[in-house]
N, C-alpha and C. Protein backbone atom coordinates (compact mmCIF):
# COMPACT_ATOMS: atom_id res chain seq x y z
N UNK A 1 50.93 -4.36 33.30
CA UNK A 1 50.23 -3.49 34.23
C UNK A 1 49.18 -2.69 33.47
N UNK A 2 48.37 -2.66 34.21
CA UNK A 2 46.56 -1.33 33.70
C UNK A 2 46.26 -0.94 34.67
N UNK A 3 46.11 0.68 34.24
CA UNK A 3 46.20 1.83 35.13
C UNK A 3 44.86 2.34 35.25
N UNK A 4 43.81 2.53 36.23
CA UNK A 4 42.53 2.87 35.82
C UNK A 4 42.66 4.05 37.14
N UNK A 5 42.56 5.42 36.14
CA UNK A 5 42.77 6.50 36.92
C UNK A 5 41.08 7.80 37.31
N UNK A 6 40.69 7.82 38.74
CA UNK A 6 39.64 8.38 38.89
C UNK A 6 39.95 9.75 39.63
N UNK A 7 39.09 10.73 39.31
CA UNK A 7 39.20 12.38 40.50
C UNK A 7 38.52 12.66 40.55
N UNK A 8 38.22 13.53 42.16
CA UNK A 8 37.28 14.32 42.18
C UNK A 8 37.80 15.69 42.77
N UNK A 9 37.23 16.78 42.71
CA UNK A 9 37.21 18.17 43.75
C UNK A 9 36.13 17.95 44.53
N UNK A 10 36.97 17.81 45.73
CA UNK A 10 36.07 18.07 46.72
C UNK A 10 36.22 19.42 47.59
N UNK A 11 35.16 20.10 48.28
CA UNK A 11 35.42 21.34 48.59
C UNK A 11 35.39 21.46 50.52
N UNK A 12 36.78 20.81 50.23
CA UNK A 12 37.32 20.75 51.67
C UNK A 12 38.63 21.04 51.53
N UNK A 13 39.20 21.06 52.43
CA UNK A 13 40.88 21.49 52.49
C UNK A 13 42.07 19.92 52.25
N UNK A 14 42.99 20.22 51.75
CA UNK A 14 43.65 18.54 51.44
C UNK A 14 43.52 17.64 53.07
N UNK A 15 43.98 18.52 53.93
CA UNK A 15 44.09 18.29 55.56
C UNK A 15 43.13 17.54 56.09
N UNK A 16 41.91 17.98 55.65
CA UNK A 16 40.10 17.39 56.28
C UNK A 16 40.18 16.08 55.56
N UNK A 17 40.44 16.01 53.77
CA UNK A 17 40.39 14.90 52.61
C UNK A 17 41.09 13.66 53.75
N UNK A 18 42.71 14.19 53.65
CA UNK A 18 43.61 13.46 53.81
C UNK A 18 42.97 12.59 55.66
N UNK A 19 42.41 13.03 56.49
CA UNK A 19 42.11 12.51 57.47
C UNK A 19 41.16 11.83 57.60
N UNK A 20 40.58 11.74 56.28
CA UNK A 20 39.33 10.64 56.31
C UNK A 20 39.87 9.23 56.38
N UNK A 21 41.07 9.32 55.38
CA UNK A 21 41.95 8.53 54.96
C UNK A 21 42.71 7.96 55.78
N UNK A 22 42.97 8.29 57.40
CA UNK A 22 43.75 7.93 58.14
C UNK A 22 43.26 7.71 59.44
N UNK A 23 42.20 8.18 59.67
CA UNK A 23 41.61 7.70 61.13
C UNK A 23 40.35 5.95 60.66
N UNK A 24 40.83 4.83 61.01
CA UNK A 24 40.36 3.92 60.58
C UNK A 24 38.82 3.65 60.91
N UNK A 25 38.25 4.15 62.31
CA UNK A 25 36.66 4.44 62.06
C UNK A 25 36.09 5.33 61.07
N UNK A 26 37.02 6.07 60.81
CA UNK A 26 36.41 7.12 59.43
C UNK A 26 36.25 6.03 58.35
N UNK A 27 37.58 5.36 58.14
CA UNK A 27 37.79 4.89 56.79
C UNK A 27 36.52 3.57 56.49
N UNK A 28 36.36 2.79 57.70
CA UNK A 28 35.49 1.94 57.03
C UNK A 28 34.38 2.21 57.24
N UNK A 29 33.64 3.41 57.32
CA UNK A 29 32.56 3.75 57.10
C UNK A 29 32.40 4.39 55.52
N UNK A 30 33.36 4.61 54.55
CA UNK A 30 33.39 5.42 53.49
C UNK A 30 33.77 4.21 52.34
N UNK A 31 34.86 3.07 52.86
CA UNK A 31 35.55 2.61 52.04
C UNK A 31 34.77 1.61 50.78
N UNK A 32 35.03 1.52 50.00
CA UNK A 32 33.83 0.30 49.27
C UNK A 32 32.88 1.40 48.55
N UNK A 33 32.18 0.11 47.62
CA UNK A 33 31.03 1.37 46.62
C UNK A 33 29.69 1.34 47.04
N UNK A 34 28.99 1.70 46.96
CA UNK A 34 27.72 2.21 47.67
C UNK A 34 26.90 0.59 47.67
N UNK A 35 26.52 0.82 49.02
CA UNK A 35 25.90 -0.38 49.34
C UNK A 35 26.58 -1.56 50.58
N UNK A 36 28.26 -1.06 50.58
CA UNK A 36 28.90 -2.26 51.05
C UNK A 36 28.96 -1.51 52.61
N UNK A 37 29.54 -2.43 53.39
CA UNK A 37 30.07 -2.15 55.12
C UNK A 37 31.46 -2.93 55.00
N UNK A 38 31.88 -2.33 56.30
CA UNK A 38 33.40 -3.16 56.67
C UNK A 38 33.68 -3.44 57.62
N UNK A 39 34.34 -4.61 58.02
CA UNK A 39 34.25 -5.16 58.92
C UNK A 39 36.24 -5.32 58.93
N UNK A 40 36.70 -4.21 60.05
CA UNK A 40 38.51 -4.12 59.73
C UNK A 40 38.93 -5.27 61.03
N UNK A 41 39.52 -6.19 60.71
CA UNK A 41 40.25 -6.87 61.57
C UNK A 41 41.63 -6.27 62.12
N UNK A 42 42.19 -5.70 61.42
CA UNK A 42 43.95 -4.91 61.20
C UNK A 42 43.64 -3.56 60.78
N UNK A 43 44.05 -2.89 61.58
CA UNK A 43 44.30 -1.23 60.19
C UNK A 43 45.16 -0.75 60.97
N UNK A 44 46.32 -1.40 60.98
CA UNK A 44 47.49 -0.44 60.99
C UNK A 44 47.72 0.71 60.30
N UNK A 45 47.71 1.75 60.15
CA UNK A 45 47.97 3.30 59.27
C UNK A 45 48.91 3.58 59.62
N UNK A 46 50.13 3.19 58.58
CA UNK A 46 51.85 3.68 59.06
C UNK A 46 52.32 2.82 57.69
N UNK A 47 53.66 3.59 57.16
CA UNK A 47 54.08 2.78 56.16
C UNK A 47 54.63 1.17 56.68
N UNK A 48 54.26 0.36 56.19
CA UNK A 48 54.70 -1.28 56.39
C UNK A 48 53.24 -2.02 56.78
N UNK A 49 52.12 -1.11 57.67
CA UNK A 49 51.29 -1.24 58.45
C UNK A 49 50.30 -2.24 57.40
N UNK A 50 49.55 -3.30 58.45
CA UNK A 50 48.40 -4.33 57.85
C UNK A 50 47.87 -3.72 57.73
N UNK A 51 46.51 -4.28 56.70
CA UNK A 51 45.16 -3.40 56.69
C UNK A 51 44.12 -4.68 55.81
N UNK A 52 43.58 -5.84 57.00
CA UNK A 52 43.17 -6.62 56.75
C UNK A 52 41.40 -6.80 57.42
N UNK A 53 40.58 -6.67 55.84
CA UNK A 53 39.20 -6.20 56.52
C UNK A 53 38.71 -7.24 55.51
N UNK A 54 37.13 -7.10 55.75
CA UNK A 54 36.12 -8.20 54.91
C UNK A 54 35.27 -6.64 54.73
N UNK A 55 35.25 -7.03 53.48
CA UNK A 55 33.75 -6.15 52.72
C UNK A 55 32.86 -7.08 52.51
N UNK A 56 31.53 -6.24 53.11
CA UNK A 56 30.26 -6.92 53.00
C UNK A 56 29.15 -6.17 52.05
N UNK A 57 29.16 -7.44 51.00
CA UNK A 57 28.28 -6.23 49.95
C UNK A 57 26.89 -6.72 50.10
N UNK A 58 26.08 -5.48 49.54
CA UNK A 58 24.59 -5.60 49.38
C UNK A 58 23.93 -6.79 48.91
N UNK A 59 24.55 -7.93 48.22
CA UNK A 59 24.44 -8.68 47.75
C UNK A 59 24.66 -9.83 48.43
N UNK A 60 24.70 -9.63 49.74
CA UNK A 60 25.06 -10.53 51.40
C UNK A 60 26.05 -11.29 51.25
N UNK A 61 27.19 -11.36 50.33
CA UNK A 61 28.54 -12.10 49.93
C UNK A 61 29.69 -10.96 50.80
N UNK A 62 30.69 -11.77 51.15
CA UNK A 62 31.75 -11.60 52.04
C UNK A 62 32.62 -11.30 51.58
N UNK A 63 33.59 -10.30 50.96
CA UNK A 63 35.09 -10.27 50.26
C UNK A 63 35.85 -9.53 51.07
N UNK A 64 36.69 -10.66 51.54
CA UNK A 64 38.05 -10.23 52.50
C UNK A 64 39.04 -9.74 51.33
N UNK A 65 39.72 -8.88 52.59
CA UNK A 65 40.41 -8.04 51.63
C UNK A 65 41.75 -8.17 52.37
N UNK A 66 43.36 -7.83 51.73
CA UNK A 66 44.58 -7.97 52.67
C UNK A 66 45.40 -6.92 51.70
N UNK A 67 45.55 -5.64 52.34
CA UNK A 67 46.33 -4.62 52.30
C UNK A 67 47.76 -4.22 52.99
N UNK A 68 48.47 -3.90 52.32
CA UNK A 68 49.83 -2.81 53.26
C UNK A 68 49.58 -1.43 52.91
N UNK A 69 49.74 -0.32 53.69
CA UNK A 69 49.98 0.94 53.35
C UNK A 69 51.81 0.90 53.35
N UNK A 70 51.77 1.52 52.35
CA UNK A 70 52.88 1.90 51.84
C UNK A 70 53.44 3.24 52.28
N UNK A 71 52.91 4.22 51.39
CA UNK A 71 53.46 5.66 51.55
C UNK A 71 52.53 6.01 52.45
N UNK A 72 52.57 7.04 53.20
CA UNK A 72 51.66 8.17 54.17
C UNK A 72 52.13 9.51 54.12
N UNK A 73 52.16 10.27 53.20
CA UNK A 73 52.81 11.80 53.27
C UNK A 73 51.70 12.96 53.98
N UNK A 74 51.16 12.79 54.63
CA UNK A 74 50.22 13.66 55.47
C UNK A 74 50.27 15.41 54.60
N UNK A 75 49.27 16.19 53.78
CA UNK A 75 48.49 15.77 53.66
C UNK A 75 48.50 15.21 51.71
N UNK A 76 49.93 15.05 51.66
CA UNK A 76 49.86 14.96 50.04
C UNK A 76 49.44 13.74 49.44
N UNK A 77 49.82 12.32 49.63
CA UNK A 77 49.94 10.97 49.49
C UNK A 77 49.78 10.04 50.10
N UNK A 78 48.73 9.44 49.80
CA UNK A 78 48.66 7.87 50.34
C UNK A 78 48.46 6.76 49.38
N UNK A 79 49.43 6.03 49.84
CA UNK A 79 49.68 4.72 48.64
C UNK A 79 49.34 3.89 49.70
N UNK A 80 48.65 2.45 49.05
CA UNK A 80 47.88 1.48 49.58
C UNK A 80 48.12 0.72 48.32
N UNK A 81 49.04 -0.97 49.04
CA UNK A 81 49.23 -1.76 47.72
C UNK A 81 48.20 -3.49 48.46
N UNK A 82 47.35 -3.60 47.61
CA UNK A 82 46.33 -4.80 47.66
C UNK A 82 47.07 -5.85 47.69
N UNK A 83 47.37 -6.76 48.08
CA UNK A 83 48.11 -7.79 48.47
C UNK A 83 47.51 -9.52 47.79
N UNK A 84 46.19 -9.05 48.19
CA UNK A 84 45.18 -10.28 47.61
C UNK A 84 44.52 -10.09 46.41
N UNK A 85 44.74 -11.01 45.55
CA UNK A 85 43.65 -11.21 43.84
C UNK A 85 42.12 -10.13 44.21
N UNK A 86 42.16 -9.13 43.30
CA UNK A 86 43.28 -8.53 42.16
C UNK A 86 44.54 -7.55 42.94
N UNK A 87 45.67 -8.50 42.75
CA UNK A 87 47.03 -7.30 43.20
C UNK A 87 47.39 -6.10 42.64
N UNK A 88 46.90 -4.76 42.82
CA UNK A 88 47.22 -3.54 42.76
C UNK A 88 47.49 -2.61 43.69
N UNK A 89 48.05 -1.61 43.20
CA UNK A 89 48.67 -0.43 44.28
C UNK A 89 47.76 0.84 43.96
N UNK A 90 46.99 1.70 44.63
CA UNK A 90 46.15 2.62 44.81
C UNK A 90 46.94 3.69 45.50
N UNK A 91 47.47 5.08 44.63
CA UNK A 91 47.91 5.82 44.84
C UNK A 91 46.55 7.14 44.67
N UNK A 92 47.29 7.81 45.89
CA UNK A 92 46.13 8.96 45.90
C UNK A 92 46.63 9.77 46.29
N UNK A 93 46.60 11.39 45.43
CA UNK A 93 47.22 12.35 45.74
C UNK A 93 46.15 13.32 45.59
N UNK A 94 46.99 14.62 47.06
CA UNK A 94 45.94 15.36 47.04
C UNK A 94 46.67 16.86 47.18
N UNK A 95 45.84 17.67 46.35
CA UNK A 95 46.44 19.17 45.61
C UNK A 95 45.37 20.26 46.04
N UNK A 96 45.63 21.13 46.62
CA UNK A 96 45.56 22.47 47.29
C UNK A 96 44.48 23.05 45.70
N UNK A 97 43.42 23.06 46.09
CA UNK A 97 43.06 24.44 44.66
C UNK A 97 42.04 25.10 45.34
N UNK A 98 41.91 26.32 44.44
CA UNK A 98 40.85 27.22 45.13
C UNK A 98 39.12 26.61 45.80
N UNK A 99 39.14 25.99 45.23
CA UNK A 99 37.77 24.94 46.28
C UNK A 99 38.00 24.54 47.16
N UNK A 100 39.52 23.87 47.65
CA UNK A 100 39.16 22.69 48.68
C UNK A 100 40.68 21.92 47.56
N UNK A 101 40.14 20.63 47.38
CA UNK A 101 41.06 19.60 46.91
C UNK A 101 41.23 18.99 45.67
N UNK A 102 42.27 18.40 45.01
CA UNK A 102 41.58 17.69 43.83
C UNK A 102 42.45 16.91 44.61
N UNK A 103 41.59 15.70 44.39
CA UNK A 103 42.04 14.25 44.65
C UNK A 103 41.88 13.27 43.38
N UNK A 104 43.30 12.97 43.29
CA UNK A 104 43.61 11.92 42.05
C UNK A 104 43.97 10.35 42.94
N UNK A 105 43.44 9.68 41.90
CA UNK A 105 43.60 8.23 42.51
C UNK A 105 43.67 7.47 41.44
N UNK A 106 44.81 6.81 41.13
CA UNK A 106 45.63 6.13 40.69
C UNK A 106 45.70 4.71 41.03
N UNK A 107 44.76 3.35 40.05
CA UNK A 107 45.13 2.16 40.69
C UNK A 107 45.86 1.32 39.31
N UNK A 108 47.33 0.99 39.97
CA UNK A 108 47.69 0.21 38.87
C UNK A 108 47.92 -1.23 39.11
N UNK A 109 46.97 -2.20 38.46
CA UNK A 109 47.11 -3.46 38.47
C UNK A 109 47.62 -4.11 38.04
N UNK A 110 48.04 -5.42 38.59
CA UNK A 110 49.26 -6.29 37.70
C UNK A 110 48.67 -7.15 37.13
N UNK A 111 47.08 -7.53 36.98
CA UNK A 111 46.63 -8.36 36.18
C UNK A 111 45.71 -7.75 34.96
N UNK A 112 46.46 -7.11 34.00
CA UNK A 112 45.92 -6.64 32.79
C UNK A 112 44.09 -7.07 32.20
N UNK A 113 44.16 -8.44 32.55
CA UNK A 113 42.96 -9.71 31.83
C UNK A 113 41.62 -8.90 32.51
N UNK A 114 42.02 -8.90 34.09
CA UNK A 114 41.03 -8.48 35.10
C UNK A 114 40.28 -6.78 34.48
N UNK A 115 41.68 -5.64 34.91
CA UNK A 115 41.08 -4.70 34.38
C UNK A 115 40.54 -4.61 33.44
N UNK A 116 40.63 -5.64 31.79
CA UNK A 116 39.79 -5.32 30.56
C UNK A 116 38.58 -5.93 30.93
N UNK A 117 38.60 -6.56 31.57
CA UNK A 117 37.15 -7.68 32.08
C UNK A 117 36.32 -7.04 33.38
N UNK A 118 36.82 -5.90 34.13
CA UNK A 118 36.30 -5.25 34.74
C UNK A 118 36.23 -3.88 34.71
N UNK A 119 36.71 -3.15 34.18
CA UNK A 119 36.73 -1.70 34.06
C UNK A 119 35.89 -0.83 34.02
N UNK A 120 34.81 -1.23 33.66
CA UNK A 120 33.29 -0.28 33.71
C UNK A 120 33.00 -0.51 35.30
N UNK A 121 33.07 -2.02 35.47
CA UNK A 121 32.36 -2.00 37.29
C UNK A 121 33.27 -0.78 37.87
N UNK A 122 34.66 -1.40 37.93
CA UNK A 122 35.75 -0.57 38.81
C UNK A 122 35.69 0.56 38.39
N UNK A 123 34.90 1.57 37.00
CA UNK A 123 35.03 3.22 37.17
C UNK A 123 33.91 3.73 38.41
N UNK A 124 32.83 2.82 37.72
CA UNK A 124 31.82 3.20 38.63
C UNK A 124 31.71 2.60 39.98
N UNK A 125 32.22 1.53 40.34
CA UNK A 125 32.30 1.72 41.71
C UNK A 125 33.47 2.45 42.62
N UNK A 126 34.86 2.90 41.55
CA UNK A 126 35.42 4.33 42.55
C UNK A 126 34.94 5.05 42.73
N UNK A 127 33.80 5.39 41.53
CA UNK A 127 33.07 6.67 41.77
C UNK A 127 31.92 6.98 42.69
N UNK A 128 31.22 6.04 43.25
CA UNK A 128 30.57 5.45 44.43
C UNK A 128 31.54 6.02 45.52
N UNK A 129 32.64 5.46 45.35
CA UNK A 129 33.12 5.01 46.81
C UNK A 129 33.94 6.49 47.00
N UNK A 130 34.18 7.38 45.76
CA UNK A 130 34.10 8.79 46.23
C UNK A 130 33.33 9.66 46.43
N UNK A 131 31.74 9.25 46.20
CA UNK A 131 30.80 9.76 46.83
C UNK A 131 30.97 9.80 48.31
N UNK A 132 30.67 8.08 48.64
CA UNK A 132 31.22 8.26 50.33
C UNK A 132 32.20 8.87 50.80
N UNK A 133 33.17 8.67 50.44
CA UNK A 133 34.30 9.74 51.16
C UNK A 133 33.51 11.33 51.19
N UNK A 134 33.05 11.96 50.19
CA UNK A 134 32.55 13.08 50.36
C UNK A 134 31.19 13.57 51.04
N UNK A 135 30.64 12.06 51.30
CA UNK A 135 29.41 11.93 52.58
C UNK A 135 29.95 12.06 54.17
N UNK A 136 31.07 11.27 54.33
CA UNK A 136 31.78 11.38 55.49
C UNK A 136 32.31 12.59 55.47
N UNK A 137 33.52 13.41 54.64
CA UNK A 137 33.71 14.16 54.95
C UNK A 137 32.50 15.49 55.97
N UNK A 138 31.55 15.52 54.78
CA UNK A 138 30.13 16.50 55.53
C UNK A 138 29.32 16.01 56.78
N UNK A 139 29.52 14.50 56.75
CA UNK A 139 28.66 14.40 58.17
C UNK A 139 30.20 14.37 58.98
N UNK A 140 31.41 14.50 58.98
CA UNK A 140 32.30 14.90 60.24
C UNK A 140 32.29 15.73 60.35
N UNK A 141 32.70 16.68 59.28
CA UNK A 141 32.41 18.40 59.66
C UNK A 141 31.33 18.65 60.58
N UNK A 142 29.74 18.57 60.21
CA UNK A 142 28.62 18.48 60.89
C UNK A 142 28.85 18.01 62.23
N UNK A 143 29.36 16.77 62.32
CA UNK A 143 29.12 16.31 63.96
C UNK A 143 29.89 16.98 64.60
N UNK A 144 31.41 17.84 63.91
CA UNK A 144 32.41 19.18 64.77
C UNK A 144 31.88 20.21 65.23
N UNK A 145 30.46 20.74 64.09
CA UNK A 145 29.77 22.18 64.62
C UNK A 145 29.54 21.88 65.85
N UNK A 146 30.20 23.27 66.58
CA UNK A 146 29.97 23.71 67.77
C UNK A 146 30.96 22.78 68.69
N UNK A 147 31.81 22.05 68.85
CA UNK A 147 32.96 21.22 69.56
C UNK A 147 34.01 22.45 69.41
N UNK A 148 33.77 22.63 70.46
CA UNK A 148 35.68 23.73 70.74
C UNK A 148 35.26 24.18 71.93
């Protein structure tokens, strides 16, 4: 197993983080590294639940993807284990600090060869793909101003 571990603070509450993560029109608008779309066939969000989508990258190539969510601890943990080459489990935990959140994300893979042969793409494209999450987060907030 190789563990390739990414974080950010984001300055939202774990509650706002954690619901990006769980409402599935949120999620595939954020999910993937900058450039890609998603196209979810399945998104069950519940532990056991499918989560079977195609990423479409900038590069007009197709990569289907076949997920289970595992854990769901609302707003502490969500584990998500990849099912299809490369098989890993993506743990993400999220901690209360005076900003807003730190979100740790944790992916440990079972094919060692892959992560030494990919590890620069995969830092920088989590780090992409936690940009988006923190784009969505601000344009949902935004589209809430004034809803009540």
């Amino acid at each position: 197993m190789d563990t390739l571990k990414t974080s950010r603070k984001i300055q939202a509450s774990p509650e706002k983080v954690f619901s990006a993560f769980t409402d599935a029109r949120r999620l595939a608008k954020w999910w993937g590294p900058e450039g890609f779309t998603n196209h979810f066939s399945t998104c069950d969000i519940r532990p056991g639940g499918e989560w079977i989508f195609t990423m479409h990258g900038p590069d007009g190539k197709s990569y289907p993807n076949e997920s289970k969510f595992i854990e769901i601890d609302p707003p502490n943990k969500f584990v998500v284990k990849h099912i299809c080459e490369p098989v890993f489990t993506a743990t993400f935990t999220f901690k209360a600090i005076p900003i807003g959140t730190q979100l740790d994300w944790e992916s440990e893979f079972e094919n060692e060869t892959f992560v030494k042969n990919a590890r620069e793409f995969l830092k920088a494209a989590n780090e992409q793909n936690l940009d988006r999450l923190v784009d969505e987060i601000i344009n949902f907030e935004s589209s809430m101003d004034g809803i009540l």
